[in-house]
Protein backbone atom coordinates (compact mmCIF):
# COMPACT_ATOMS: atom_id res chain seq x y z
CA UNK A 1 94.47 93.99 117.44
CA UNK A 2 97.22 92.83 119.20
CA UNK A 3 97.54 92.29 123.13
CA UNK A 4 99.53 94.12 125.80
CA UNK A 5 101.73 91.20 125.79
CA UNK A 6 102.09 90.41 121.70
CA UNK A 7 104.00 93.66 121.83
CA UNK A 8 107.77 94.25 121.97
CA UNK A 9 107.69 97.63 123.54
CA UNK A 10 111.68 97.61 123.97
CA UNK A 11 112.08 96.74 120.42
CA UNK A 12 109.33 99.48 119.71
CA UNK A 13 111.50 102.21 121.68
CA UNK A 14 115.01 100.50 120.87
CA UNK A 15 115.87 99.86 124.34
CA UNK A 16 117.24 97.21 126.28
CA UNK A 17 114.96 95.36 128.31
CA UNK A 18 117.26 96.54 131.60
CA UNK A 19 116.95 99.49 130.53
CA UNK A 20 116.83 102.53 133.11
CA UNK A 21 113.62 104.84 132.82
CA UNK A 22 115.92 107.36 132.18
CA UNK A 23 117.25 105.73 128.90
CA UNK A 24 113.78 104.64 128.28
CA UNK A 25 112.77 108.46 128.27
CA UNK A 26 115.43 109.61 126.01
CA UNK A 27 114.96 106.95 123.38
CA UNK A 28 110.91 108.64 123.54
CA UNK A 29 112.12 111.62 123.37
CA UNK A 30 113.74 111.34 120.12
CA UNK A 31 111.86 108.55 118.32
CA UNK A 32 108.88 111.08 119.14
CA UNK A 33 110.27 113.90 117.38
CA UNK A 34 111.59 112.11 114.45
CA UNK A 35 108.49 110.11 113.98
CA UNK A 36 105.83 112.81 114.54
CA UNK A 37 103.54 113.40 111.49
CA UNK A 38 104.51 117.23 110.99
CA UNK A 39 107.80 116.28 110.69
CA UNK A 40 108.14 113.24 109.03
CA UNK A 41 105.71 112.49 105.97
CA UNK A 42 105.75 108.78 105.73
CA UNK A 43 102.29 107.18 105.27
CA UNK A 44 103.25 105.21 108.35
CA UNK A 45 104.48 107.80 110.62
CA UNK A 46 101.63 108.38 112.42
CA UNK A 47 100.64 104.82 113.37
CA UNK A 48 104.41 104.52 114.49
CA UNK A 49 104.49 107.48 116.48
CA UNK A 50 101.18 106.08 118.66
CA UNK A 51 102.83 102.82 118.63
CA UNK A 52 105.84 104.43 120.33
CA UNK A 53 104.01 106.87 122.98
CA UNK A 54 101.90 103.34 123.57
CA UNK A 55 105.19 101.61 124.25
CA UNK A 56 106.66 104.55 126.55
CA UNK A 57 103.11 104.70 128.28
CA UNK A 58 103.69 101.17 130.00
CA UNK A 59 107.52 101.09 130.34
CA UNK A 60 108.13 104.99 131.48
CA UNK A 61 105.26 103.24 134.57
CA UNK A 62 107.10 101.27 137.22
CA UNK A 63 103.70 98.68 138.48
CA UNK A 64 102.85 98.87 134.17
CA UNK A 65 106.21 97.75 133.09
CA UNK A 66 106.19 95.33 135.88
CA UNK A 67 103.12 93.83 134.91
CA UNK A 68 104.19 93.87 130.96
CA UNK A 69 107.22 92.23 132.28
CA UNK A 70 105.45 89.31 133.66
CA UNK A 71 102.63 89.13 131.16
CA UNK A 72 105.79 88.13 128.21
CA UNK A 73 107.40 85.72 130.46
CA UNK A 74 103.58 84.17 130.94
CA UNK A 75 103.03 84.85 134.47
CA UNK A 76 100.07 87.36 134.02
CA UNK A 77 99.65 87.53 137.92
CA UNK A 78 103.48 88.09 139.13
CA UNK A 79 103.30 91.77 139.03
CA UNK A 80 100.61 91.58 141.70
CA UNK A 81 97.21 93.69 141.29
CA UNK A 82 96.09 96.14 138.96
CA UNK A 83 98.46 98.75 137.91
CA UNK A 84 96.19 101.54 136.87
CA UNK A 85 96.38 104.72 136.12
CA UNK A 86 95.43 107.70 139.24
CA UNK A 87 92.10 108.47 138.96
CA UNK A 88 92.92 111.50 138.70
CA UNK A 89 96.63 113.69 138.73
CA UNK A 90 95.91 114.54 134.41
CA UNK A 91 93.92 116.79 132.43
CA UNK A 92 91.42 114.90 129.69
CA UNK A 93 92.85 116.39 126.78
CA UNK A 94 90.89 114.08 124.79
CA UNK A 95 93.96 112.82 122.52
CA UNK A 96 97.09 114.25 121.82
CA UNK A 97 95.00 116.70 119.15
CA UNK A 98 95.20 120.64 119.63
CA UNK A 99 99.25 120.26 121.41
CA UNK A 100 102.21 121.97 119.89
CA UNK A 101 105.03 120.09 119.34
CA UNK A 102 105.37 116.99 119.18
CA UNK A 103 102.02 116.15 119.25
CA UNK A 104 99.78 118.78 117.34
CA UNK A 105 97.95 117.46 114.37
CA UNK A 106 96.98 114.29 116.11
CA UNK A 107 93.29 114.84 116.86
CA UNK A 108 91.44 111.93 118.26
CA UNK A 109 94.64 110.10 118.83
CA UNK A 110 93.71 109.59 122.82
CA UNK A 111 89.77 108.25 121.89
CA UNK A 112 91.06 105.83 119.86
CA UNK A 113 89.59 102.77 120.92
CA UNK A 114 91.36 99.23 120.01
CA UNK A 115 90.42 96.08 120.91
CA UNK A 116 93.31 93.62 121.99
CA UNK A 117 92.42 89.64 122.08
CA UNK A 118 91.56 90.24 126.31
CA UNK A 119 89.82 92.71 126.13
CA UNK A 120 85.87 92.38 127.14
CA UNK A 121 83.82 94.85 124.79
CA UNK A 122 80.41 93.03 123.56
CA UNK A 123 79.53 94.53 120.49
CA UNK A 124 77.46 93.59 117.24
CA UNK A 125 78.92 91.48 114.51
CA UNK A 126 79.25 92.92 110.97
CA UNK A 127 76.79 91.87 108.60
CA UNK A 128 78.41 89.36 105.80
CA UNK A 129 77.72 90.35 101.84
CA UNK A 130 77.52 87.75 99.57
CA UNK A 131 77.66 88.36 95.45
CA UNK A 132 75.28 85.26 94.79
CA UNK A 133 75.61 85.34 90.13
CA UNK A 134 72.26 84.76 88.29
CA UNK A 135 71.24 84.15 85.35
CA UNK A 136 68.86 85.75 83.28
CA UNK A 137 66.39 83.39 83.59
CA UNK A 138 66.95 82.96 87.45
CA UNK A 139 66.52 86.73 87.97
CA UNK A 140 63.06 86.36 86.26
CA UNK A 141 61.99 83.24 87.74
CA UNK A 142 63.57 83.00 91.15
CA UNK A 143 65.98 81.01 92.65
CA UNK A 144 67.60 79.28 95.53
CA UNK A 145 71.48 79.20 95.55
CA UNK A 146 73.86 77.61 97.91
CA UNK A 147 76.88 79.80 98.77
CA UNK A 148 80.03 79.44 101.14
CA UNK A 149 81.11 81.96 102.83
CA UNK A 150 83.85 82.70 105.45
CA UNK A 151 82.39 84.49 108.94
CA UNK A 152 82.22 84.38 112.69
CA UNK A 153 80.39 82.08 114.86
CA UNK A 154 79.76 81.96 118.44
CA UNK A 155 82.91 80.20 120.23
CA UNK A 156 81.28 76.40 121.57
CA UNK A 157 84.19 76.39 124.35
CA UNK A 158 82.54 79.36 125.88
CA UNK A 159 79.23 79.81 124.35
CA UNK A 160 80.07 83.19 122.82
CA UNK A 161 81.30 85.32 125.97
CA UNK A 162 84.98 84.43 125.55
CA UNK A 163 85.73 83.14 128.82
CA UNK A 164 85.54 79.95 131.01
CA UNK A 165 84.48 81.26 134.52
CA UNK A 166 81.06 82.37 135.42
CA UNK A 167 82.60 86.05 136.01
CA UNK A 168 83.00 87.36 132.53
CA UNK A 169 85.31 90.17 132.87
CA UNK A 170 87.12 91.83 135.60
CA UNK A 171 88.30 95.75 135.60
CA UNK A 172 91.58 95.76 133.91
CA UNK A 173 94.60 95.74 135.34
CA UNK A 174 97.01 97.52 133.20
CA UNK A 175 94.57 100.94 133.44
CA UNK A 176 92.50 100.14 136.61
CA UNK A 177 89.44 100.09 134.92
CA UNK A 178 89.27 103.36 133.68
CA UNK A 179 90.35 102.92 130.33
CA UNK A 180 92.96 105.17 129.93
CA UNK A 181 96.42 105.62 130.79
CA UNK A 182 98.84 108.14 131.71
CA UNK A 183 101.63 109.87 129.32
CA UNK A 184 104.17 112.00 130.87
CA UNK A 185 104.90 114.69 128.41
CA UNK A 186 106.86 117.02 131.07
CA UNK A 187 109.81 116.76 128.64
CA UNK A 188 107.82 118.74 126.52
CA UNK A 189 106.40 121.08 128.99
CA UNK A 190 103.02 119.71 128.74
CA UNK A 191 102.25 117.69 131.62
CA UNK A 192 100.49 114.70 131.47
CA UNK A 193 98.19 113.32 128.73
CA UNK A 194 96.12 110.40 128.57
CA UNK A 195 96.03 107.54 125.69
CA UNK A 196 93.44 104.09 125.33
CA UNK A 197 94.60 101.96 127.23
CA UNK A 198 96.38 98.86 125.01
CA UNK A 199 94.77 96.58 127.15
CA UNK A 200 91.74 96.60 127.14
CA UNK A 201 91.18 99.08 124.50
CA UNK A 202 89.00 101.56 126.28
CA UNK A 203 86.61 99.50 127.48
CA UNK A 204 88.42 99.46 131.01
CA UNK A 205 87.13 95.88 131.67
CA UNK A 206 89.54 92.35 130.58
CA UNK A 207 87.93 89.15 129.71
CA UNK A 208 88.45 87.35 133.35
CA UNK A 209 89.06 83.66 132.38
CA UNK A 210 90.33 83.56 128.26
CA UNK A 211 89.08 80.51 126.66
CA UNK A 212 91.83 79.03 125.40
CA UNK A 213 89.63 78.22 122.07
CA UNK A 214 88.76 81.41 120.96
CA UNK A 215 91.75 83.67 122.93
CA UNK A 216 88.96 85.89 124.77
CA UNK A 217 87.16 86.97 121.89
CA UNK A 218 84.36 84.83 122.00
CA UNK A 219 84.06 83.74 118.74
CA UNK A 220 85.87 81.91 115.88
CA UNK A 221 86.32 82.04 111.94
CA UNK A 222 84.63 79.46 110.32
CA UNK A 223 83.46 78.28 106.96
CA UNK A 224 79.51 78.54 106.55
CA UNK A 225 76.87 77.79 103.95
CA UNK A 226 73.87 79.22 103.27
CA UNK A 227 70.83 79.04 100.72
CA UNK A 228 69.87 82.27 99.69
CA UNK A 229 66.43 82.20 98.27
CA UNK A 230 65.45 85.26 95.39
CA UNK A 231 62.04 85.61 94.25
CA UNK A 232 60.27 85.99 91.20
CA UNK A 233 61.46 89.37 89.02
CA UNK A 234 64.90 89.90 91.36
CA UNK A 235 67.08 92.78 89.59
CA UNK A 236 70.64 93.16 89.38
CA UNK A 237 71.82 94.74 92.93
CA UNK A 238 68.77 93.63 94.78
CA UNK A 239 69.54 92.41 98.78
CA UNK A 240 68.32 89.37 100.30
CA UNK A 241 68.76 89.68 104.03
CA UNK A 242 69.00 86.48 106.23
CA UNK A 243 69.02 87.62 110.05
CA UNK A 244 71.37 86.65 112.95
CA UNK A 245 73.32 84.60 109.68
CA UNK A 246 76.76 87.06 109.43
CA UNK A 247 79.38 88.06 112.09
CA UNK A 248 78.76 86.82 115.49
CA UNK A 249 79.28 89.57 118.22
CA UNK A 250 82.41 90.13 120.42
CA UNK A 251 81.92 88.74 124.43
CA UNK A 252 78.56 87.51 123.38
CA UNK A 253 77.12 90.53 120.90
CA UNK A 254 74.57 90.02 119.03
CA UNK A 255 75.24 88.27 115.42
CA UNK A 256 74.92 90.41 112.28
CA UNK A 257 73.11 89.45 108.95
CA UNK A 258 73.84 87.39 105.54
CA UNK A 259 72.93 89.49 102.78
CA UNK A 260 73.02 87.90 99.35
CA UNK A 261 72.93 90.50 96.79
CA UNK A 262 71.79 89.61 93.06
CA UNK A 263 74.44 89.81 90.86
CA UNK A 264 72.95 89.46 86.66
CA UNK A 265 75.00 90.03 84.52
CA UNK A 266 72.54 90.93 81.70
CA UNK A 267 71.56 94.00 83.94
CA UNK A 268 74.68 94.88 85.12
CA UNK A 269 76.72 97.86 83.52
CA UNK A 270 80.27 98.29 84.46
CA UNK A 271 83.27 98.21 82.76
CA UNK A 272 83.96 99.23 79.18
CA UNK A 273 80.30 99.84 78.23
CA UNK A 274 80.10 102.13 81.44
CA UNK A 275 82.98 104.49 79.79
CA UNK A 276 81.39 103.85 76.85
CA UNK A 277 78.18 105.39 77.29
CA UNK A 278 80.23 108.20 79.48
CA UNK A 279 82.02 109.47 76.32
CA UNK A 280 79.46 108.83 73.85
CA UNK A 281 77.05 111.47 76.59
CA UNK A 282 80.16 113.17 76.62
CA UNK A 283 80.81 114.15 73.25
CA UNK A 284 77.34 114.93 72.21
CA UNK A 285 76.83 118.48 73.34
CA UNK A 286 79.56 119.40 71.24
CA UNK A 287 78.06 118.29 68.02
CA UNK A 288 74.77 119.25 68.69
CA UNK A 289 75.85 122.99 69.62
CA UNK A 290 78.36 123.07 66.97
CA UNK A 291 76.10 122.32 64.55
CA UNK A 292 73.90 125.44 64.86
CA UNK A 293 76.85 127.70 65.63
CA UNK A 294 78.18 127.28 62.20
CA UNK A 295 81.59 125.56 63.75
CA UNK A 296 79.94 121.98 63.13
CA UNK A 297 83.13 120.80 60.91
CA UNK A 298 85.86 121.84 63.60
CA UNK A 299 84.20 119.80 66.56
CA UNK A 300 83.32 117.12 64.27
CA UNK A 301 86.75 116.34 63.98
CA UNK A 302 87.23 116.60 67.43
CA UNK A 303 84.40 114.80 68.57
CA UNK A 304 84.66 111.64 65.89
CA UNK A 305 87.57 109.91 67.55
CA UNK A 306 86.01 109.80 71.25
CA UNK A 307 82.32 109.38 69.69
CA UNK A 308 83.84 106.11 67.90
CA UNK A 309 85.49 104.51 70.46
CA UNK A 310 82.55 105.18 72.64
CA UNK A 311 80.15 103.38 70.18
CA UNK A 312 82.74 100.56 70.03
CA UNK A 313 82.88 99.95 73.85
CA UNK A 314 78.96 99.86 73.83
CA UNK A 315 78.53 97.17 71.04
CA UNK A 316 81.26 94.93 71.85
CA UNK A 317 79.75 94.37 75.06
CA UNK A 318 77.22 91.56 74.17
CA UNK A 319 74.71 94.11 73.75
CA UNK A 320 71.93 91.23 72.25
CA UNK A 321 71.71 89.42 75.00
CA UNK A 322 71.21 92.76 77.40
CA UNK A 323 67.88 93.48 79.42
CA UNK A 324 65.89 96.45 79.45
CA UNK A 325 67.18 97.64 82.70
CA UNK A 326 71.09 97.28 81.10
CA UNK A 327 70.11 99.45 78.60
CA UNK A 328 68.29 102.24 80.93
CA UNK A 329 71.49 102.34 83.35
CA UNK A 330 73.41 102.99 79.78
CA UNK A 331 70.82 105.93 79.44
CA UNK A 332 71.76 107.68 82.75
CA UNK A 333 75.22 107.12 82.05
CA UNK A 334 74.84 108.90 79.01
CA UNK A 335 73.16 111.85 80.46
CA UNK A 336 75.53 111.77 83.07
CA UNK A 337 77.78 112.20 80.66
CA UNK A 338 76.23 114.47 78.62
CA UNK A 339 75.58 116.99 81.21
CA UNK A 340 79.00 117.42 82.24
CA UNK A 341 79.95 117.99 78.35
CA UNK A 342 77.54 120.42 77.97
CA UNK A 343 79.01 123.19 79.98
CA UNK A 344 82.72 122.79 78.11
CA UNK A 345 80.73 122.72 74.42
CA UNK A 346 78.81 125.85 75.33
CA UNK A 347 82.62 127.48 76.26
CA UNK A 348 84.14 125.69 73.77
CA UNK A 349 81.28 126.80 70.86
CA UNK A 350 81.50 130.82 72.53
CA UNK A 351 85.28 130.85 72.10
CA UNK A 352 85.50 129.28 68.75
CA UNK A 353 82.49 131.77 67.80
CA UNK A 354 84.11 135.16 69.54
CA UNK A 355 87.35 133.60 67.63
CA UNK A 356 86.48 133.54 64.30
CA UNK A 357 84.45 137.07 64.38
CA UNK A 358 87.71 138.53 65.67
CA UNK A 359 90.33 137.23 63.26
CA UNK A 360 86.91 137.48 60.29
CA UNK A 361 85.97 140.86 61.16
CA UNK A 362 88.24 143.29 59.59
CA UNK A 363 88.19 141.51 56.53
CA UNK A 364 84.37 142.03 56.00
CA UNK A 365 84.42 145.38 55.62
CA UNK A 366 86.67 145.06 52.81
């Protein structure tokens, strides 16, 4: 997520960057309306429309903008002190969700919580999955493979808690430490509102001393390798879990996993013979009802067309050199299948039935 600073908020809003607070309120005014989800349907609007509220949020604030000023001209420290927001002075709405216009229809927007590069939130890495391909004979016998693998390790400039100086974070400046700040919305006769602060993304605490190395984050994307070690009788889809081997952890989190997953192809169903057993389940339950409801010939000529191609996705698929388990997953596709046909054969087989015996029944009397 980008920084306080990485962002153009005057480009955002369309404004000068001498530009008075009230132009800077006027060009809010009406890139909110025009950009608010209700109105406008773009699959963008939305993030646009927070982008824009974040933007007013620091400039419509005289110590914010200040501060943003001298944070893009790289003088983090010439606003002076922490600009944050009054502890109190605004409701909690909670996000901008549950307003009329322009800002209903945007639940959660407030409790969004972003993480910019100086921001100081420790939290856990994500695990890392690896597809580690086996053979047939390496499923049954077990095997050790080596596999590379992009994740992220503990920063060495830091050792993980993403800044130089022995106090790790301070409260940040751009909220006060609360994690929030203010939105003026008296245009719209609502007062003020609060939104995450872009900061430090909620957390209301800034890394105090970046390391230049890793930016604040306290770690950095490298290339790893790992042996991943299956035993004996490993099926396709089976997880081999290697602790503390995935994602390292933000400001000194703890690191998630490596999970190797098996990968056989001999047991693996997917693709064409998937569908294939699909429509073969499919079709059945109209050929087997038909049959003893004296249509059979009508939904055989239906049913031969899918039933073939069916067939022909199955056997084309190497089918020889397939394992038991290959061919059970093919089973429960085909019931899968198969129960979802059989509700349209028995409504298909009762209309075709009540069809006949109304167009066939005057004539037997005859």
């Amino acid at each position: 997520m980008a920084g306080l600073n990485d962002k153009d908020y005057y480009a955002i809003l369309g404004v000068e960057k001498d530009a008075s607070a009230k132009d800077i309120q006027k060009a809010f005014q009406q890139k909110a309306r025009k950009l608010h989800p209700d109105i406008n349907k773009a699959p963008d609007a939305e993030e646009r429309f927070k982008e824009v509220s974040e933007a007013y949020a620091v400039l419509s604030d005289e110590q914010k903008r200040a501060r943003y000023d001298a944070m893009r001209s790289g003088n983090p420290f010439a606003a002076g002190g922490a600009a944050g927001a009054p502890a109190g002075g605004y409701p909690d709405f909670g996000g901008f969700g549950g307003f009329g216009f322009p800002f209903s229809g945007m639940g959660g927007f407030g409790q969004q919580r972003r993480r910019s590069a100086s921001a100081y939130n420790p939290s856990s890495g994500a695990d890392v999955v690896v597809e580690v391909k086996l053979s047939r004979e390496q499923a049954k016998n077990g095997a050790k493979v080596a596999v590379k693998f992009p994740r992220y390790e503990p920063c060495e400039s830091c050792h993980g808690s993403g800044s130089v100086a022995s106090d790790q974070h301070r409260a940040c400046p751009t909220c006060g430490g609360t994690g929030y700040m203010g939105v003026d919305l008296s245009m719209f006769g609502m007062g003020q509102a609060r939104m995450v602060c872009p900061e430090c993304g909620g957390s209301g605490k800034v890394v105090a001393d970046p390391c230049p190395a890793c930016g604040g984050e306290g770690r950095t994307r490298v290339q790893s390798e790992a042996v991943v070690e299956f035993p004996p009788a490993t099926h396709d889809g089976d997880l081999i879990r290697m602790k503390g081997r995935g994602n390292a952890g933000t400001n000194g989190g703890e690191s998630g996993d490596l999970v190797g997953r098996a990968h056989v192809a001999s047991e693996r169903l997917e693709g064409r013979a998937r569908t294939g057993f699909y429509l073969v389940g499919l079709v059945l339950p109209f050929l087997v009802l038909s049959s003893f409801s004296g249509v059979f010939s009508m939904f055989l000529l239906l049913s031969i067309v899918p039933l073939i191609m069916g067939v022909g996705m199955i056997v084309t698929d190497d089918v020889l050199h397939k394992s038991g388990l290959w061919w059970k997953r093919g089973l429960h596709m085909l019931l899968s299948g198969a129960s979802n046909g059989l509700l349209f054969a028995l409504i298909s087989v009762w209309f075709s039935s009540c069809t006949q015996a109304l167009f066939l029944g005057p004539f037997m009397y005859m």
